[in-house]
N, C-alpha and C. Protein backbone atom coordinates (compact mmCIF):
# COMPACT_ATOMS: atom_id res chain seq x y z
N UNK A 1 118.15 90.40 106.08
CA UNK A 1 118.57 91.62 106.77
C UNK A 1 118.02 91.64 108.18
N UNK A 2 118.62 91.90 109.21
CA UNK A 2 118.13 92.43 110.42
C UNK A 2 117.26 93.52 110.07
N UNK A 3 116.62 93.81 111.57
CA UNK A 3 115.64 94.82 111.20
C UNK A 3 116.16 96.04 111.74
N UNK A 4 117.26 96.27 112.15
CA UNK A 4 117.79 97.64 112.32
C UNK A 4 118.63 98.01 111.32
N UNK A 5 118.65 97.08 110.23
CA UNK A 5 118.92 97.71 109.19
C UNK A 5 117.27 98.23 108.35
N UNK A 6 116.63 97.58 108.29
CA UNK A 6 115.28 98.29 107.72
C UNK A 6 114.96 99.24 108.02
N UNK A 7 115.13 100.06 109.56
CA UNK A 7 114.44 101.00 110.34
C UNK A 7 115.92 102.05 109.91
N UNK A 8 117.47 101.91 109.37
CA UNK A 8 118.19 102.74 109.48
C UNK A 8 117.33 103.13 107.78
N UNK A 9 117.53 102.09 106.69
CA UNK A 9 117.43 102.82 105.41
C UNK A 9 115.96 103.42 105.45
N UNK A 10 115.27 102.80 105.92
CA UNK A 10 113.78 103.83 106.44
C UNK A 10 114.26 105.73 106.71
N UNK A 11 115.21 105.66 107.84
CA UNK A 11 115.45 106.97 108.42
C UNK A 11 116.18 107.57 107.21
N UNK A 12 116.70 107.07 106.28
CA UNK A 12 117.97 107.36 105.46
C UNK A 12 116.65 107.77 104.29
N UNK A 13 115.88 107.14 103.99
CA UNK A 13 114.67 107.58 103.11
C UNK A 13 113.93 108.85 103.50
N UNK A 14 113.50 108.94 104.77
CA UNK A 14 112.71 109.78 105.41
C UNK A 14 113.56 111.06 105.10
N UNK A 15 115.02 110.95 105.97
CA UNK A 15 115.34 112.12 105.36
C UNK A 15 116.41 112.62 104.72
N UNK A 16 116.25 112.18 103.36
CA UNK A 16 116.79 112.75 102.02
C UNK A 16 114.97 113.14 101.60
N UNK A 17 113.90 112.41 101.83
CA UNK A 17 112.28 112.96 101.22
C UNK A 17 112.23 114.35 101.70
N UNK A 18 112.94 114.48 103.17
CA UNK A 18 112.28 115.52 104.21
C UNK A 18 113.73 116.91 103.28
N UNK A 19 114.58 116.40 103.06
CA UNK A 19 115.72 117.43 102.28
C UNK A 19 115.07 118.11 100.97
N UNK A 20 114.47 116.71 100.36
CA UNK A 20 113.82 117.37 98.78
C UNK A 20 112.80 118.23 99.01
N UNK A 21 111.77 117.95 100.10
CA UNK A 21 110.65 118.92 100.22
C UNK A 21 111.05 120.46 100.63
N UNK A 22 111.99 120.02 101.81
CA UNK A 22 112.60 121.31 101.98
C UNK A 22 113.03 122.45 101.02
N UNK A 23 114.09 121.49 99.76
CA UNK A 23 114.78 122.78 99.27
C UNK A 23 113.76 122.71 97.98
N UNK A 24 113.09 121.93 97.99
CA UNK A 24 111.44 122.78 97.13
C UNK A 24 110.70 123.66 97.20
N UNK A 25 110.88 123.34 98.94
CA UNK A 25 110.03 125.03 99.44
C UNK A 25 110.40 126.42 99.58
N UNK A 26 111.94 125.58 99.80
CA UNK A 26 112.83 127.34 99.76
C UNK A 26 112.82 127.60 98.15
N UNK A 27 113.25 126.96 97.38
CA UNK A 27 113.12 127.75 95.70
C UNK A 27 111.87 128.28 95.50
N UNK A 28 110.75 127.59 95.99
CA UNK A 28 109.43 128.35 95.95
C UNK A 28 109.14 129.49 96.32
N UNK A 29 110.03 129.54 97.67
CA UNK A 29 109.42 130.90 98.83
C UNK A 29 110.69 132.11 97.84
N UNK A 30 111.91 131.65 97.36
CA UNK A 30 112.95 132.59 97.18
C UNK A 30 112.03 133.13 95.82
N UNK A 31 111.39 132.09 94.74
CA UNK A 31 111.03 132.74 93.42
C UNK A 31 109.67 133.83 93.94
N UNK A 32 108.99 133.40 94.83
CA UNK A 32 107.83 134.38 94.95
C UNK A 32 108.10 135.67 95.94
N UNK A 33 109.08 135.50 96.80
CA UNK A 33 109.83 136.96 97.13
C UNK A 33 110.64 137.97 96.25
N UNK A 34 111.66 137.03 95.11
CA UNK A 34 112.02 137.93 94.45
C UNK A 34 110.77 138.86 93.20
N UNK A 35 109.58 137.66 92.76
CA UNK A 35 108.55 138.39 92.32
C UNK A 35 107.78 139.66 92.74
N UNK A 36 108.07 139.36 94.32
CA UNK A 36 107.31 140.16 95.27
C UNK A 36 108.15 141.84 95.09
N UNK A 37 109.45 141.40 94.84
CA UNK A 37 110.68 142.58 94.94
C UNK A 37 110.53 143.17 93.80
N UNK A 38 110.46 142.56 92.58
CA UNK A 38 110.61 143.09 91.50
C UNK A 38 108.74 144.01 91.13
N UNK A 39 108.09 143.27 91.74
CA UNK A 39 106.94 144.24 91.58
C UNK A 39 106.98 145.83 92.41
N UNK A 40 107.09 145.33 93.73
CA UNK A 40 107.58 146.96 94.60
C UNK A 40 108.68 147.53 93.85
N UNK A 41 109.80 147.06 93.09
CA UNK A 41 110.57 148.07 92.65
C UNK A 41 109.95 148.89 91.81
N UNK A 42 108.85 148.57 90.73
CA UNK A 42 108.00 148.67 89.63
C UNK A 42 107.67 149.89 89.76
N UNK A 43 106.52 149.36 91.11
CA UNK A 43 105.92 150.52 91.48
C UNK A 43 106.35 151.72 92.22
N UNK A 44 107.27 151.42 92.65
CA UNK A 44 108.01 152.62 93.38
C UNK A 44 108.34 153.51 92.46
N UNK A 45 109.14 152.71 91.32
CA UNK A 45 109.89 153.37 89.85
C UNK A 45 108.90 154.14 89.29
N UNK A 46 107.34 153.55 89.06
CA UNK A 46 106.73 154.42 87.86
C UNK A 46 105.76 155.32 89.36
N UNK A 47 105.88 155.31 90.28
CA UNK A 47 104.74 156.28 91.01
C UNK A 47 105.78 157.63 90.98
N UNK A 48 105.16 158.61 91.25
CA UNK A 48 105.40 160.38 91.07
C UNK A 48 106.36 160.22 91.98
N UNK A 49 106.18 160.45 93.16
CA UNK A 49 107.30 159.43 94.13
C UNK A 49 108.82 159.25 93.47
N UNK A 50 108.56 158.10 93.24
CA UNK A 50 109.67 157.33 92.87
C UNK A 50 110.35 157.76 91.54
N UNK A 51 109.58 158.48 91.00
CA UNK A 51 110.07 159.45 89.42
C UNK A 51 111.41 160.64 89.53
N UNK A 52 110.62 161.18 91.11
CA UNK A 52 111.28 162.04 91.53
C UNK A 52 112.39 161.53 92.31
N UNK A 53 112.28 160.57 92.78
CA UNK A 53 113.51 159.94 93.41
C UNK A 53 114.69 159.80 92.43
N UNK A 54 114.03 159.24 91.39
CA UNK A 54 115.10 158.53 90.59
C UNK A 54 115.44 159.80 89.67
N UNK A 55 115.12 160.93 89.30
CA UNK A 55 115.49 162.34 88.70
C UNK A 55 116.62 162.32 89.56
N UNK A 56 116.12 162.81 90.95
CA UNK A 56 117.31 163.43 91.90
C UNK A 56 118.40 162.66 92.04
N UNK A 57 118.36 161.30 92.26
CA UNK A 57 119.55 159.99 92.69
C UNK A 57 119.93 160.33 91.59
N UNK A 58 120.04 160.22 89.87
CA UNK A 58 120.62 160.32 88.77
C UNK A 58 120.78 161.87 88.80
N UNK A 59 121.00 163.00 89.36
CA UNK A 59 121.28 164.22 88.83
C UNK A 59 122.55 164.70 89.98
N UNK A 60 122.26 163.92 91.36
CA UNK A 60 123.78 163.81 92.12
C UNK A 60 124.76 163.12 90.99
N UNK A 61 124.59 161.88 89.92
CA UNK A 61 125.77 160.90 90.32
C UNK A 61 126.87 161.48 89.37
């Protein structure tokens, strides 16, 4: 093989590695935001607050 073929499947390695890390990090960052969401909904839901919110929103609908 020439060596600009070594240095292309090199780049062709580098980035499909640099793609996998990527969409590893986004499933990571998306699962610990939606964790993040589902806890503030929680607490919004069970605080006095949010009791009363959700009385009134359900007594319009």
């Amino acid at each position: 093989m020439d060596e600009w073929k070594y240095t292309l499947l090199n780049g062709v390695i580098s980035t499909v590695g640099a793609l996998v890390v990527g969409a590893l990090a986004f499933v990571a960052a998306s699962r610990a935001a939606s964790k993040g969401i589902d806890a503030a909904v929680t607490a919004a839901v069970t605080s006095n607050e949010g009791q009363q919110d959700l009385t009134l929103w359900k007594g319009e609908q």
